[in-house]
C-alpha atoms as a PDB file:
ATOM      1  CA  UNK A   1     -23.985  -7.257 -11.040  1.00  0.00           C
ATOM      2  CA  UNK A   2     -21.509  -6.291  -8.100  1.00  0.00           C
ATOM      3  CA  UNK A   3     -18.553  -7.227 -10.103  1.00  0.00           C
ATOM      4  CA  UNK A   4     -19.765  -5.255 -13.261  1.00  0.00           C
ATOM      5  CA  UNK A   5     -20.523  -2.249 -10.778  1.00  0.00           C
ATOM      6  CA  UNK A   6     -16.852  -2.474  -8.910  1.00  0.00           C
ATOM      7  CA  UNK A   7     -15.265  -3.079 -12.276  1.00  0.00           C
ATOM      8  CA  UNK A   8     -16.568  -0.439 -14.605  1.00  0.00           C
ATOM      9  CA  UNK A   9     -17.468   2.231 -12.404  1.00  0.00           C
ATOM     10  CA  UNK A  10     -15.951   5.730 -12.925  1.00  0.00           C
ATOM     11  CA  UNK A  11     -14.380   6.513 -10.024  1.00  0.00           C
ATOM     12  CA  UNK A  12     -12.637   2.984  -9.821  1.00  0.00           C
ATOM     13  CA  UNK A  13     -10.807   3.039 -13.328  1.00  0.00           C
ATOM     14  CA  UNK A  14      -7.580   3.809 -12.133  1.00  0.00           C
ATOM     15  CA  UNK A  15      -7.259   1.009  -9.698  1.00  0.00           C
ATOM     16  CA  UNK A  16      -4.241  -1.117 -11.161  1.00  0.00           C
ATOM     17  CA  UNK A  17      -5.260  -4.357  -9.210  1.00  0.00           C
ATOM     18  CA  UNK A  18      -8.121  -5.873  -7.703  1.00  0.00           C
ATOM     19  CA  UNK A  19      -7.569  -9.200  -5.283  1.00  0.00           C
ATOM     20  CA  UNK A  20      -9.954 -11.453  -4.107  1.00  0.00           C
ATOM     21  CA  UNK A  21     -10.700 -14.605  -2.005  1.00  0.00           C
ATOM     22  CA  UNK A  22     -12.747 -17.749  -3.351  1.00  0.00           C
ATOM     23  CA  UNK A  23     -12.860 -20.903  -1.738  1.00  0.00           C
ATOM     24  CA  UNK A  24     -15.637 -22.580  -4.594  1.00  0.00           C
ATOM     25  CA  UNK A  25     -16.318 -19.654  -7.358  1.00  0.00           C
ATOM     26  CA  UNK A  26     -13.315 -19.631  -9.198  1.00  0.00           C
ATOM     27  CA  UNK A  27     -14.745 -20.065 -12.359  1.00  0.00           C
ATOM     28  CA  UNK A  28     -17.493 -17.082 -11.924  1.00  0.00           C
ATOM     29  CA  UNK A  29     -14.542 -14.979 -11.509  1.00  0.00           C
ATOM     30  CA  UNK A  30     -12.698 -15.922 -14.390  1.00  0.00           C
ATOM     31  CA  UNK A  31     -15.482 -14.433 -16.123  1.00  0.00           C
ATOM     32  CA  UNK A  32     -14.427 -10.909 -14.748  1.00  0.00           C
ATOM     33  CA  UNK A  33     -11.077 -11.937 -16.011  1.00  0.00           C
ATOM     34  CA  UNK A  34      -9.648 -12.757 -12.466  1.00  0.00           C
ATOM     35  CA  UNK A  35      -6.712 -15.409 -12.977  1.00  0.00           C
ATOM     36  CA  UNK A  36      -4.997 -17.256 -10.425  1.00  0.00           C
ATOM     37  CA  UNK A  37      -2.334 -14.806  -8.685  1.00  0.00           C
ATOM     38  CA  UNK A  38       1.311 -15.052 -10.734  1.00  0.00           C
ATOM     39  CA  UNK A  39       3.571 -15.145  -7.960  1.00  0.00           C
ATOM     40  CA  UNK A  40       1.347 -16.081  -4.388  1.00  0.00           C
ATOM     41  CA  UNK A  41       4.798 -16.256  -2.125  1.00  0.00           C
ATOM     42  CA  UNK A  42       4.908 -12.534  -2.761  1.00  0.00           C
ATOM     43  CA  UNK A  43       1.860 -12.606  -1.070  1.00  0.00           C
ATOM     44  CA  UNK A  44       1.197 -11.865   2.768  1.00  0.00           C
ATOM     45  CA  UNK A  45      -1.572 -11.412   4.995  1.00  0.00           C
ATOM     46  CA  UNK A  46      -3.092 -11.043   8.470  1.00  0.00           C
ATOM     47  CA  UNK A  47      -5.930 -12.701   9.162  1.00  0.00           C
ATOM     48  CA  UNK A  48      -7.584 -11.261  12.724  1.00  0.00           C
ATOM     49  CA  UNK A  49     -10.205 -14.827  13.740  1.00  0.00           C
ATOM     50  CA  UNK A  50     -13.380 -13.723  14.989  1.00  0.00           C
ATOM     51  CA  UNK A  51     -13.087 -10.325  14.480  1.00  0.00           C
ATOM     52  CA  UNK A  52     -16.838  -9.966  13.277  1.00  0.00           C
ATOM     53  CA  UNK A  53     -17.935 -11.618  16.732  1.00  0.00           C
ATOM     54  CA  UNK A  54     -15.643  -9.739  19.299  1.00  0.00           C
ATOM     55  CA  UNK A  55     -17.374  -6.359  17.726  1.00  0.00           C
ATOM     56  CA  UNK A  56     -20.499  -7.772  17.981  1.00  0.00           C
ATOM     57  CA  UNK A  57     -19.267  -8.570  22.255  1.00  0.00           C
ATOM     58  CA  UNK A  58     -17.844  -4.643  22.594  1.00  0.00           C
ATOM     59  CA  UNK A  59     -21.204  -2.962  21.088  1.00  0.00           C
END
């Protein structure tokens, strides 16, 4: 149901592309239509480790 909400809803319809990270669910996404990326070494990213618990130590 999330995917059907963040794909069809109204205010969303002009987003040209939507990325996502699986490590296991490939196939439920392929459902949605989500394919394997065409060209991954255009690709970059930063990846910040425990972010989620040095909030957690600030708050």
């Amino acid at each position: 149901m999330l995917m059907s909400l963040m794909l069809f809803h109204p205010d969303l319809q002009g987003i040209r592309r939507y990325m996502l990270a699986t490590k296991d669910a490939h196939g439920l996404y392929a459902q949605f239509g989500f394919k394997a990326i065409e060209h991954p070494d255009m690709l970059m990213g930063i990846v910040i480790k425990d972010i989620y618990q040095n909030v957690h130590e600030l708050g």
